[in-house]
N, C-alpha and C. Protein backbone atom coordinates (compact mmCIF):
# COMPACT_ATOMS: atom_id res chain seq x y z
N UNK A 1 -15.92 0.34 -8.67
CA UNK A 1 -15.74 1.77 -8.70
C UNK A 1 -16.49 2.36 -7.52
N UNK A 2 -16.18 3.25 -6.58
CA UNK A 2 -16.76 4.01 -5.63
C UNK A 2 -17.17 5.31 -6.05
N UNK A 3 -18.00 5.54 -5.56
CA UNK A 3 -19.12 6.70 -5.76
C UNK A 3 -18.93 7.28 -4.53
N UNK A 4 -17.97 8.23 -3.94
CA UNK A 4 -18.48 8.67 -2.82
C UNK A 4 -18.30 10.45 -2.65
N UNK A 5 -18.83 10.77 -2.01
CA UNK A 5 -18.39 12.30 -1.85
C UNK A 5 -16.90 12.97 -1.54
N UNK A 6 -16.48 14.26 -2.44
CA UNK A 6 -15.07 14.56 -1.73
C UNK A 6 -15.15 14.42 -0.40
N UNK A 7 -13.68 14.73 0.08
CA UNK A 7 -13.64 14.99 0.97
C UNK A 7 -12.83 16.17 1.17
N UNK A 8 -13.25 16.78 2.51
CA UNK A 8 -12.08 18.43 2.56
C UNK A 8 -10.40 18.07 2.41
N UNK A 9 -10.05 19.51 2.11
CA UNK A 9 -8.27 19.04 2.30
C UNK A 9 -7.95 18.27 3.52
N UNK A 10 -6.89 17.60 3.29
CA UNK A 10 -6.10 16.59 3.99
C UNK A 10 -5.13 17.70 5.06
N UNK A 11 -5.46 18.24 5.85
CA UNK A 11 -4.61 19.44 6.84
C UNK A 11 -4.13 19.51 7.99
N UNK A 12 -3.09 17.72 8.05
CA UNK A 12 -2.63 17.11 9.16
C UNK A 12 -1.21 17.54 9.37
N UNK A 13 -0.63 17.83 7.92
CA UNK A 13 0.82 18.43 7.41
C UNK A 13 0.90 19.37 6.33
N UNK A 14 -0.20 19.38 5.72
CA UNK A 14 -0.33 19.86 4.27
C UNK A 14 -1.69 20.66 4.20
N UNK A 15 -2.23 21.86 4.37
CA UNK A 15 -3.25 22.15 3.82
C UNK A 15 -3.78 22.23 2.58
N UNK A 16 -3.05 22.10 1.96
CA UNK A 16 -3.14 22.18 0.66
C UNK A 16 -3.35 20.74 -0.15
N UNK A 17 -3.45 19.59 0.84
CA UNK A 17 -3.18 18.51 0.36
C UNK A 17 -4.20 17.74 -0.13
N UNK A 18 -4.72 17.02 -0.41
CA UNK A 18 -6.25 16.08 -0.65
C UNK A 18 -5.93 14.57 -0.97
N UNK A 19 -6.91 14.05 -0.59
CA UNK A 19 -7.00 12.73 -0.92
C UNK A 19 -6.71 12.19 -1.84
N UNK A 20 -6.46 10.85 -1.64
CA UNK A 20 -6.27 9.98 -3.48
C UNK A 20 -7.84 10.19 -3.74
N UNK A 21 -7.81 10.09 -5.26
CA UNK A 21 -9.15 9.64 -5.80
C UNK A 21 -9.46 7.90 -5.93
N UNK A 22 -10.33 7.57 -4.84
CA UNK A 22 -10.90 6.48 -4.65
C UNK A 22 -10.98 5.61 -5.84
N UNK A 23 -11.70 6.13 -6.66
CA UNK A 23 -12.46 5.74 -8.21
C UNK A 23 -11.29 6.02 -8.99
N UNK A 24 -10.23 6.78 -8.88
CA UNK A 24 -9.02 7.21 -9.66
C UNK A 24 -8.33 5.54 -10.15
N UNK A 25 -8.05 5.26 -8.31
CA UNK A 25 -7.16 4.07 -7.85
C UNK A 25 -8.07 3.03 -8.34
N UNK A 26 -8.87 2.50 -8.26
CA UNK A 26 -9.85 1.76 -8.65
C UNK A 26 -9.76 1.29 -10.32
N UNK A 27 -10.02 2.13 -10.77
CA UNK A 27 -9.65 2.15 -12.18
C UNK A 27 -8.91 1.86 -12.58
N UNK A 28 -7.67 2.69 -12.10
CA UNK A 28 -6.37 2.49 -12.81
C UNK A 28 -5.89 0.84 -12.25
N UNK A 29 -6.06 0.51 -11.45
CA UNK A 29 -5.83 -0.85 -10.95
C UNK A 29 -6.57 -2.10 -11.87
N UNK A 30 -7.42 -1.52 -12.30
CA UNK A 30 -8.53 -2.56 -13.49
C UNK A 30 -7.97 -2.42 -14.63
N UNK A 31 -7.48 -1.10 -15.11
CA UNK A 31 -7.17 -1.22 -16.64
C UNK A 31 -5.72 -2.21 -16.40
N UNK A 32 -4.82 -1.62 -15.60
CA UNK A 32 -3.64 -2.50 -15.48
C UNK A 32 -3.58 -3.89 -15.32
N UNK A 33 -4.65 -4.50 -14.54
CA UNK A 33 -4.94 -5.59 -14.78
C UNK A 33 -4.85 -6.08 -15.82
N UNK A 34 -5.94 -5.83 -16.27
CA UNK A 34 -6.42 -6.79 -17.85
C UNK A 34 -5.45 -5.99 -18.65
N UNK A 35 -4.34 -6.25 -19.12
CA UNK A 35 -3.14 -5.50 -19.45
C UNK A 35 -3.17 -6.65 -21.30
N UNK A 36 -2.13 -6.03 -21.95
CA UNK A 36 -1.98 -7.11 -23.23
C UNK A 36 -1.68 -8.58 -22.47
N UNK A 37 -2.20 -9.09 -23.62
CA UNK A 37 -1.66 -10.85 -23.81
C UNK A 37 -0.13 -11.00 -23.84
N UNK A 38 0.58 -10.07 -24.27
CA UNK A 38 1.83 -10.10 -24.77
C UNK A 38 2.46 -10.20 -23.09
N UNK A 39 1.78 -9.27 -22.64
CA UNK A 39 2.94 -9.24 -21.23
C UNK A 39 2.48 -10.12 -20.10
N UNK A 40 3.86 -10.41 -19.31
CA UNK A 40 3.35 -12.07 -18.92
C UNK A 40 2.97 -11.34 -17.31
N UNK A 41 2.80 -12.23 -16.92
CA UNK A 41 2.02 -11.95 -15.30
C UNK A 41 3.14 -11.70 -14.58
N UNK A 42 4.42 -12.05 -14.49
CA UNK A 42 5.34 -11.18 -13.75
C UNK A 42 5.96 -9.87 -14.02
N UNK A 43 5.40 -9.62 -15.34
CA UNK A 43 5.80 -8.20 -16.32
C UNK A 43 4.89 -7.66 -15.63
N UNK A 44 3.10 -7.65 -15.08
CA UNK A 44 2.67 -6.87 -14.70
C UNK A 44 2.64 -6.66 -13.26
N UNK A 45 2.85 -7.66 -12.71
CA UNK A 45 3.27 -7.24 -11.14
C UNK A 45 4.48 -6.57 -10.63
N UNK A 46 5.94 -6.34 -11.73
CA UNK A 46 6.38 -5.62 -11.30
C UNK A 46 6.16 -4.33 -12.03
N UNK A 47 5.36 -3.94 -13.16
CA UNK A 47 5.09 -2.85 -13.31
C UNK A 47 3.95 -2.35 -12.51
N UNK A 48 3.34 -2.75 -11.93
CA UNK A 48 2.19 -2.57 -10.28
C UNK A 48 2.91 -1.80 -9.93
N UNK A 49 4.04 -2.74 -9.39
CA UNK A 49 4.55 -2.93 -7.81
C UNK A 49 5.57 -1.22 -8.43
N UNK A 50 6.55 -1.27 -9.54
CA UNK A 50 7.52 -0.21 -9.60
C UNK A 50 6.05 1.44 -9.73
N UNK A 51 5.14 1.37 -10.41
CA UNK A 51 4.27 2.30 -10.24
C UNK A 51 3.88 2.61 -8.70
N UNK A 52 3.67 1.42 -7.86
CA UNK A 52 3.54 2.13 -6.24
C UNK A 52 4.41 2.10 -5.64
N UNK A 53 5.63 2.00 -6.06
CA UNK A 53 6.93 2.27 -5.17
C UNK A 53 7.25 3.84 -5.70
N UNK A 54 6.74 4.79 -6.95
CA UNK A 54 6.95 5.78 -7.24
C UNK A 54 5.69 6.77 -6.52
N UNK A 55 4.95 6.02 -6.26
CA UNK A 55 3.60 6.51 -5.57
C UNK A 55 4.18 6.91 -4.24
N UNK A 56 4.72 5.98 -3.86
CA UNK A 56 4.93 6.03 -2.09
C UNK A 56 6.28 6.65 -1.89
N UNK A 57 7.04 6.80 -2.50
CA UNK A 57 7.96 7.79 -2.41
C UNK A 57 7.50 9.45 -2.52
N UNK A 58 6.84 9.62 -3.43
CA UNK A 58 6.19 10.85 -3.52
C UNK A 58 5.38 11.19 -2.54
N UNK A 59 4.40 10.23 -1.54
CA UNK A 59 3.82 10.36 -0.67
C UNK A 59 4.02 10.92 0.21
N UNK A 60 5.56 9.81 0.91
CA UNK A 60 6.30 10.41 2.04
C UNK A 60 6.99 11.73 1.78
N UNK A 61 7.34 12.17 0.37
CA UNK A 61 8.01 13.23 0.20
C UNK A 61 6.75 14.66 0.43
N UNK A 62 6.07 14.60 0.20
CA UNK A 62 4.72 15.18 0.68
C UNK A 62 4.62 15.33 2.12
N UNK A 63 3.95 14.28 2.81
CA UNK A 63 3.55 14.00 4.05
C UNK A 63 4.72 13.95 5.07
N UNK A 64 5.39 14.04 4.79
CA UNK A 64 6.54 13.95 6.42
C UNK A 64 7.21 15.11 6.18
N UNK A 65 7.32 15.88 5.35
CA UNK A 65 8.32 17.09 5.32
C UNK A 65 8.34 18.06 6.66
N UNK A 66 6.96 17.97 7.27
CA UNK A 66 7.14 18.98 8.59
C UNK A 66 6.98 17.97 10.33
N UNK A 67 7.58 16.59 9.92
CA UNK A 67 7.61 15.82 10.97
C UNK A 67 9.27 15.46 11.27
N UNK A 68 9.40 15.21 12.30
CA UNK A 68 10.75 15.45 13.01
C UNK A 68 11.31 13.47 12.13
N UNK A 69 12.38 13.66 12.53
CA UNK A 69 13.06 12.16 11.43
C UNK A 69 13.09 11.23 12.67
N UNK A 70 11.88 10.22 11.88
CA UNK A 70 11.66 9.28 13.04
C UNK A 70 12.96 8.55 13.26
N UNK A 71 12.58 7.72 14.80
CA UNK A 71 14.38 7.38 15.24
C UNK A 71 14.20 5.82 15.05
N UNK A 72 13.27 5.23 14.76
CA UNK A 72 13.78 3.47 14.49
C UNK A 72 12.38 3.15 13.55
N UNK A 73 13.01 1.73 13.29
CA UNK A 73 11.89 1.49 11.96
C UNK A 73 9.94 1.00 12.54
N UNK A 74 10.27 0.85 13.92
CA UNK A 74 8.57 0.98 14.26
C UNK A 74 7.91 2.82 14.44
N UNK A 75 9.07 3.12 14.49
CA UNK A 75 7.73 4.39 14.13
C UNK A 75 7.55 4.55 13.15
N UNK A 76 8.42 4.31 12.20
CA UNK A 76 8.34 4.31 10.53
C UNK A 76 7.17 3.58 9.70
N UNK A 77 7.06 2.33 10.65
CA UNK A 77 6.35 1.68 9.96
C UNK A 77 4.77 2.06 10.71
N UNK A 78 4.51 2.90 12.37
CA UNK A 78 3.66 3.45 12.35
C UNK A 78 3.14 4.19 11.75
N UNK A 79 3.84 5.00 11.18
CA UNK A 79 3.39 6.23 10.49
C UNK A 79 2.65 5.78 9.01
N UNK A 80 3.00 4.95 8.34
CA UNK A 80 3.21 3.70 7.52
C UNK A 80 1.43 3.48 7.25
N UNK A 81 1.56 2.56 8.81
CA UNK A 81 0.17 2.48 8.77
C UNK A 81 -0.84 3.32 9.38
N UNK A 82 -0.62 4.73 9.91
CA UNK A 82 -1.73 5.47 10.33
C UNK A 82 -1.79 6.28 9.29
N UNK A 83 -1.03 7.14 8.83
CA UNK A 83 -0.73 8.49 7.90
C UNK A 83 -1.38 7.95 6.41
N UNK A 84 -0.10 6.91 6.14
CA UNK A 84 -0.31 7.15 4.54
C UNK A 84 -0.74 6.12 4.38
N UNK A 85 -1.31 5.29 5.21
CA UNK A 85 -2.81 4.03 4.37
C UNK A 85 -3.75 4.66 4.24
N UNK A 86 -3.92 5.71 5.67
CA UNK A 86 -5.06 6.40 5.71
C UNK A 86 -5.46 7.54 4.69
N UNK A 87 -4.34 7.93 4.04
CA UNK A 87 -4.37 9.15 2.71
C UNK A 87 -4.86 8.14 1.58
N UNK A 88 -4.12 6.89 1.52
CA UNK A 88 -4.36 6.14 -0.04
C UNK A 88 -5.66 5.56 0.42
N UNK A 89 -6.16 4.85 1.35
CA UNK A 89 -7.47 3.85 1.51
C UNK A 89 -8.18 4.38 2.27
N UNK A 90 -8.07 5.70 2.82
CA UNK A 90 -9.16 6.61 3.45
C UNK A 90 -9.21 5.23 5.26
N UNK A 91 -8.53 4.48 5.55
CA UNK A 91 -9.18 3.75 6.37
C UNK A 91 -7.24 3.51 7.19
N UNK A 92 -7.20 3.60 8.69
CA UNK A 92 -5.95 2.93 9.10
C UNK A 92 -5.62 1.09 8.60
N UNK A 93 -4.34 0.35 8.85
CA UNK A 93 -4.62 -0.88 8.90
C UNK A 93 -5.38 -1.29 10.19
N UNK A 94 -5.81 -2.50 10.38
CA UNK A 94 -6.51 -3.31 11.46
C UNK A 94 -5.73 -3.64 12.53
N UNK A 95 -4.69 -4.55 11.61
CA UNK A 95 -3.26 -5.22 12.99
C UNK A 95 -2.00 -5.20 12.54
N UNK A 96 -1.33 -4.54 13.31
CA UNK A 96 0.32 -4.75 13.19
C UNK A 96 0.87 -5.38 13.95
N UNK A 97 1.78 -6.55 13.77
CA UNK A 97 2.28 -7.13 14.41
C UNK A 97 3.79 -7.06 13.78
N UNK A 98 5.29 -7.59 15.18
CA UNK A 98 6.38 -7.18 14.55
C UNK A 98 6.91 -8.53 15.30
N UNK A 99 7.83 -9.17 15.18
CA UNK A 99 8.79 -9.53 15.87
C UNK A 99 10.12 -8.98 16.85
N UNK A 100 9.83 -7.76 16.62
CA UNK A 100 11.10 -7.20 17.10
C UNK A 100 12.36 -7.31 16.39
N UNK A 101 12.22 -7.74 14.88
CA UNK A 101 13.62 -8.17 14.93
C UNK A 101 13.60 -7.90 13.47
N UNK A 102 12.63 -7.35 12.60
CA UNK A 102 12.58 -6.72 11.46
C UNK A 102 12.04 -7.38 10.72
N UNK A 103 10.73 -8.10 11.23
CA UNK A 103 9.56 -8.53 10.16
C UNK A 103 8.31 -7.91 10.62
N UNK A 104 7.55 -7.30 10.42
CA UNK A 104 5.95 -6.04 9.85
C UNK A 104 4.98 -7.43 9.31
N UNK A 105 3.99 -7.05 10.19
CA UNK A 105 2.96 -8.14 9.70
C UNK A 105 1.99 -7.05 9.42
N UNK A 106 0.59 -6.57 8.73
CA UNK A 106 0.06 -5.63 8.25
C UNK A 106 -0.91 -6.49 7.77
N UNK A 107 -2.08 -6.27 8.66
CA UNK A 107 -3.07 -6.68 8.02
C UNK A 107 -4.12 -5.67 8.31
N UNK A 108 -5.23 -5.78 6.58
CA UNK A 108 -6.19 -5.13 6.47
C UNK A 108 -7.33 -6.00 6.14
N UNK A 109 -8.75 -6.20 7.05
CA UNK A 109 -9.28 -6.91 6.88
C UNK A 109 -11.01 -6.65 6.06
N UNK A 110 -10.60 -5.41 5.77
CA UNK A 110 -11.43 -5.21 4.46
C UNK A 110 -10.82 -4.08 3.43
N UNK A 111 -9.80 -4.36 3.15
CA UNK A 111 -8.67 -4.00 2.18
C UNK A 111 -9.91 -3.41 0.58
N UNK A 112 -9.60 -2.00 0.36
CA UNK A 112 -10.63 -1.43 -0.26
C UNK A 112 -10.91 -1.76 -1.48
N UNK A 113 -9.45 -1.86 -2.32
CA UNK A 113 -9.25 -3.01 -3.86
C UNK A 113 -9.95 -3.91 -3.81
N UNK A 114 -10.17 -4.74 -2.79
CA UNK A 114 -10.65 -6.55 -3.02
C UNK A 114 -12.34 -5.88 -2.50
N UNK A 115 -12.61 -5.22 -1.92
CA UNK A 115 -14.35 -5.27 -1.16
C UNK A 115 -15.32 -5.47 -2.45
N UNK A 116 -15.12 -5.31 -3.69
CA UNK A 116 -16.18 -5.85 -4.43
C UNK A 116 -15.88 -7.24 -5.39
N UNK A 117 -14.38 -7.63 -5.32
CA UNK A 117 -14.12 -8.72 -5.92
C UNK A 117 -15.09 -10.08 -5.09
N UNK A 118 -15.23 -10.73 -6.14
CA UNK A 118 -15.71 -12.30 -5.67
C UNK A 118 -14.83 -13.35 -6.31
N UNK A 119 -14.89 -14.47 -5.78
CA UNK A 119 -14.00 -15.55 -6.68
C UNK A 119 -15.23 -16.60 -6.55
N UNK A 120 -16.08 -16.48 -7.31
CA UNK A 120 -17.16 -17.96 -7.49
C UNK A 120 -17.26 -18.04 -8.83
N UNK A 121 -15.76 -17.69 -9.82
CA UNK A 121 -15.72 -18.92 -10.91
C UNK A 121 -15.09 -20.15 -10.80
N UNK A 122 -14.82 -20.48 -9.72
CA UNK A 122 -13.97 -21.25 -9.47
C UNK A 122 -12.22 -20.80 -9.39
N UNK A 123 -11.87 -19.75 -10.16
CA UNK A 123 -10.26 -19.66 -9.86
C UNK A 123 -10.51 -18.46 -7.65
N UNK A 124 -9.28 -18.98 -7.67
CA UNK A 124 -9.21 -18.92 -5.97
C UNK A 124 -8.99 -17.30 -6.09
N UNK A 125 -9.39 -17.07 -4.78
CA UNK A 125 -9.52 -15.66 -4.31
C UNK A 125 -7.56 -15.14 -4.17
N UNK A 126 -6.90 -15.88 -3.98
CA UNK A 126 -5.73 -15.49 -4.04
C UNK A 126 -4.87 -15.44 -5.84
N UNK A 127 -5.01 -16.15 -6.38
CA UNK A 127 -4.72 -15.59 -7.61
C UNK A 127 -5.22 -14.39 -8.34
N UNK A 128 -6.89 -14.22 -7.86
CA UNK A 128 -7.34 -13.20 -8.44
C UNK A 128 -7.29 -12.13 -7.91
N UNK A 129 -6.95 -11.66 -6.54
CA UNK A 129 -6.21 -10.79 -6.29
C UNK A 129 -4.95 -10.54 -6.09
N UNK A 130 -4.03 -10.87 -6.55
CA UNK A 130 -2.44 -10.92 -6.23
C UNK A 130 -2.49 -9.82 -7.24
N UNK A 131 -3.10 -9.30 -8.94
CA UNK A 131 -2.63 -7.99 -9.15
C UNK A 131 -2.94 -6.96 -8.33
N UNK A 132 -3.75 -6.95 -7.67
CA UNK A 132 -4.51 -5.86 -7.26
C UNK A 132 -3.38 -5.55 -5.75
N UNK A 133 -3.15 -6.34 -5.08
CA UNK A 133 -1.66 -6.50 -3.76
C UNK A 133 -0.70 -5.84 -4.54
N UNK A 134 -0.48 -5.64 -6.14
CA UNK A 134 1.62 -5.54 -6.08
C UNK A 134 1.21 -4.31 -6.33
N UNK A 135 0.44 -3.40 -6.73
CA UNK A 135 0.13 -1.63 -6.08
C UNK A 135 0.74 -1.43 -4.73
N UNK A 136 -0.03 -1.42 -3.97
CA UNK A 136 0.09 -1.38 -2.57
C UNK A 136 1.45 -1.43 -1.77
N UNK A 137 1.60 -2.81 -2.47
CA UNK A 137 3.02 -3.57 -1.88
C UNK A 137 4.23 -2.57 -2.61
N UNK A 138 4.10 -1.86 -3.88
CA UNK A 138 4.77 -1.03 -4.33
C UNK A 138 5.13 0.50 -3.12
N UNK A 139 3.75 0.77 -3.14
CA UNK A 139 3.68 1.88 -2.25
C UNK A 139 4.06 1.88 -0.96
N UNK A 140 4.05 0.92 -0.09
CA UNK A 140 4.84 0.98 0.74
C UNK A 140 6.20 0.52 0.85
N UNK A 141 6.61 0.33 0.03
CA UNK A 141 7.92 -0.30 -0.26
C UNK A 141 8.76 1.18 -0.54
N UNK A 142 7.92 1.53 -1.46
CA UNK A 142 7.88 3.37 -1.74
C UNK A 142 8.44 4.29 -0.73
N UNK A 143 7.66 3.87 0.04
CA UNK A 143 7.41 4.95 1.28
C UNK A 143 8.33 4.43 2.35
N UNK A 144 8.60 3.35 2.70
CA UNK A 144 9.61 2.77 3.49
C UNK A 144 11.09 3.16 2.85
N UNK A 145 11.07 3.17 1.40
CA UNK A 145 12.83 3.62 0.97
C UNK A 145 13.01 5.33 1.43
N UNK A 146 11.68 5.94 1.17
CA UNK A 146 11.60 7.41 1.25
C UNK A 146 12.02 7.59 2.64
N UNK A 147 11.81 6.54 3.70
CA UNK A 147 12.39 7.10 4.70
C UNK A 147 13.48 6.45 5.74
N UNK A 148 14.45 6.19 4.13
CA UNK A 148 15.39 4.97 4.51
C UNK A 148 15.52 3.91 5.07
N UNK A 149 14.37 3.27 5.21
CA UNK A 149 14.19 1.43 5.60
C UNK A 149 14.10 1.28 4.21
N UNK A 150 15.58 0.31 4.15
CA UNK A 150 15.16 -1.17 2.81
C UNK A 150 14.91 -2.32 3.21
N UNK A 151 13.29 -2.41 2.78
CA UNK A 151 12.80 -3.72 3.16
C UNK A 151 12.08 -4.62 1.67
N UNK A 152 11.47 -5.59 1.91
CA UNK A 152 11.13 -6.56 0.78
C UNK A 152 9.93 -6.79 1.38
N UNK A 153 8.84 -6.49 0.45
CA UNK A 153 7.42 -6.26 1.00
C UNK A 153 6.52 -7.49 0.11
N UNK A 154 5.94 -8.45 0.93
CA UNK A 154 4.64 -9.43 0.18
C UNK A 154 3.57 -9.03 0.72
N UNK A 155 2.71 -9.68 -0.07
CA UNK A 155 1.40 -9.57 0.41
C UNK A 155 0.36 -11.16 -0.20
N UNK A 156 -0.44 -11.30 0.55
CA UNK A 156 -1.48 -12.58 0.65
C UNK A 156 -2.86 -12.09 0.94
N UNK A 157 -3.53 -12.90 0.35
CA UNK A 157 -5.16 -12.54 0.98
C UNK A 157 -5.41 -13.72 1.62
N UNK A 158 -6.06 -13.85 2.90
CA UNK A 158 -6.36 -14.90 3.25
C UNK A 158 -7.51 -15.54 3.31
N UNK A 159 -8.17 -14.20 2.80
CA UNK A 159 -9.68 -14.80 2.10
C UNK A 159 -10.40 -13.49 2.23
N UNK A 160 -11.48 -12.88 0.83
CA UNK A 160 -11.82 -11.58 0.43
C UNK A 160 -12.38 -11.15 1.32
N UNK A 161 -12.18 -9.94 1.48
CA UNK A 161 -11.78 -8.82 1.04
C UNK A 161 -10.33 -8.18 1.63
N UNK A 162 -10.33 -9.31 2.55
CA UNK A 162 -8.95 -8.93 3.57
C UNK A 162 -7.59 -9.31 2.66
N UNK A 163 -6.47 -8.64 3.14
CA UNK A 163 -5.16 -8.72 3.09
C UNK A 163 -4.23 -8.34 4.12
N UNK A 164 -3.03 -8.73 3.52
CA UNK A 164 -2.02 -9.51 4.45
C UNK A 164 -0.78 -8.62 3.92
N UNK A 165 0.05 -8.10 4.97
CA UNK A 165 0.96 -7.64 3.76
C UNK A 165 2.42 -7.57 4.87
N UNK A 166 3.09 -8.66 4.36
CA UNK A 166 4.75 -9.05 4.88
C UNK A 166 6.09 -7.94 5.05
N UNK A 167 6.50 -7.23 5.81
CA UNK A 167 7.11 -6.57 5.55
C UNK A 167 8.76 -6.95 6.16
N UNK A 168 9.99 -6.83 5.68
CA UNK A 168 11.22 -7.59 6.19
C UNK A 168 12.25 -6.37 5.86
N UNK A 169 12.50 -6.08 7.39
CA UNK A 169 13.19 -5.31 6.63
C UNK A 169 15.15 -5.68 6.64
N UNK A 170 15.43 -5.12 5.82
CA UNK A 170 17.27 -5.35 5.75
C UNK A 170 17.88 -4.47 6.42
N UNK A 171 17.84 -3.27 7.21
CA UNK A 171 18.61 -2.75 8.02
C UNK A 171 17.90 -2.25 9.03
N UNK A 172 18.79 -1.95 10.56
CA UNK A 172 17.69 -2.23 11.61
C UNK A 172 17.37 -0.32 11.45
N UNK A 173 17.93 0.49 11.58
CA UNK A 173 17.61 1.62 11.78
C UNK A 173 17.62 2.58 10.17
N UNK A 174 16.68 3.72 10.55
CA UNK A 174 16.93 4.73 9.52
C UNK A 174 18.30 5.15 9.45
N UNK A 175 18.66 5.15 7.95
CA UNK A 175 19.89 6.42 7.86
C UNK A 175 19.83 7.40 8.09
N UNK A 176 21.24 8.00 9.11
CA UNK A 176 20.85 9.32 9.06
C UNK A 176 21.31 10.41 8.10
């Protein structure tokens, strides 16, 4: 859980706008975790993942309303990672890398979910965070349909606190 001070409105597009709650996201990511026995581990990663794909649609529907309609999917996916990582994790990503040809490499190398996880019970740092990735991976998946890229979004840790997050997309340009 983070303890930190507000911060002022968000008044890049929105004056009126404000931050996620740090400790909000935090939370709600823990209770969902440890979810019933009844529901199996792919029941809760796509209820993650469909909760931040409703996140990140709402986002972009927020945040881009007074920005001109970007013209191909790297500015999309700039905006992606300067704008709205920086609204949800208060922090830009680290590295983007693309192929040119519609695969998004996205890495965050102190990814804010994992900075207090440890894995020294012995189960691996990648199982124990893979719930905490299908949020995220929701939300930009979210936010990429919001601005007509359909893509198929993974994510990996390659060791804590960092993550990795795959992005592919299926059509080369925005609709207009």
């Amino acid at each position: 859980m983070t303890f930190e001070p507000p911060l002022p409105p968000y008044n890049y597009t929105d004056p009126t706008a404000t931050f996620f709650s740090a400790s909000c996201i935090d939370l709600l990511l823990i209770e969902l975790e440890q979810t019933d026995e009844d529901t199996t581990r792919l029941d809760l990663f796509n209820r993650l993942e469909n909760l931040g794909y409703k996140v990140g649609i709402g986002l972009v529907e927020r945040f881009s309303r007074d920005r001109s309609r970007f013209t191909d999917n790297l500015d999309v996916i700039k905006f992606l990672c300067k704008d709205i990582w920086h609204l949800v994790f208060r922090k830009q990503i680290d590295n983007l890398k693309t192929n040119h040809r519609g695969v998004y490499v996205l890495a965050d190398n102190y990814f804010r979910p994992l900075l207090r996880m440890s894995s020294s019970s012995g189960v691996p740092a990648a199982t124990k965070a893979a719930p905490f990735l299908q949020f995220p991976c929701g939300v930009i998946r979210g936010a990429l349909s919001a601005m007509g890229v359909n893509a198929q979004v993974t994510a990996e840790t390659p060791g804590l606190p960092g993550a990795v997050f795959q992005i592919t997309t299926v059509n080369k340009n925005p609709t207009s």
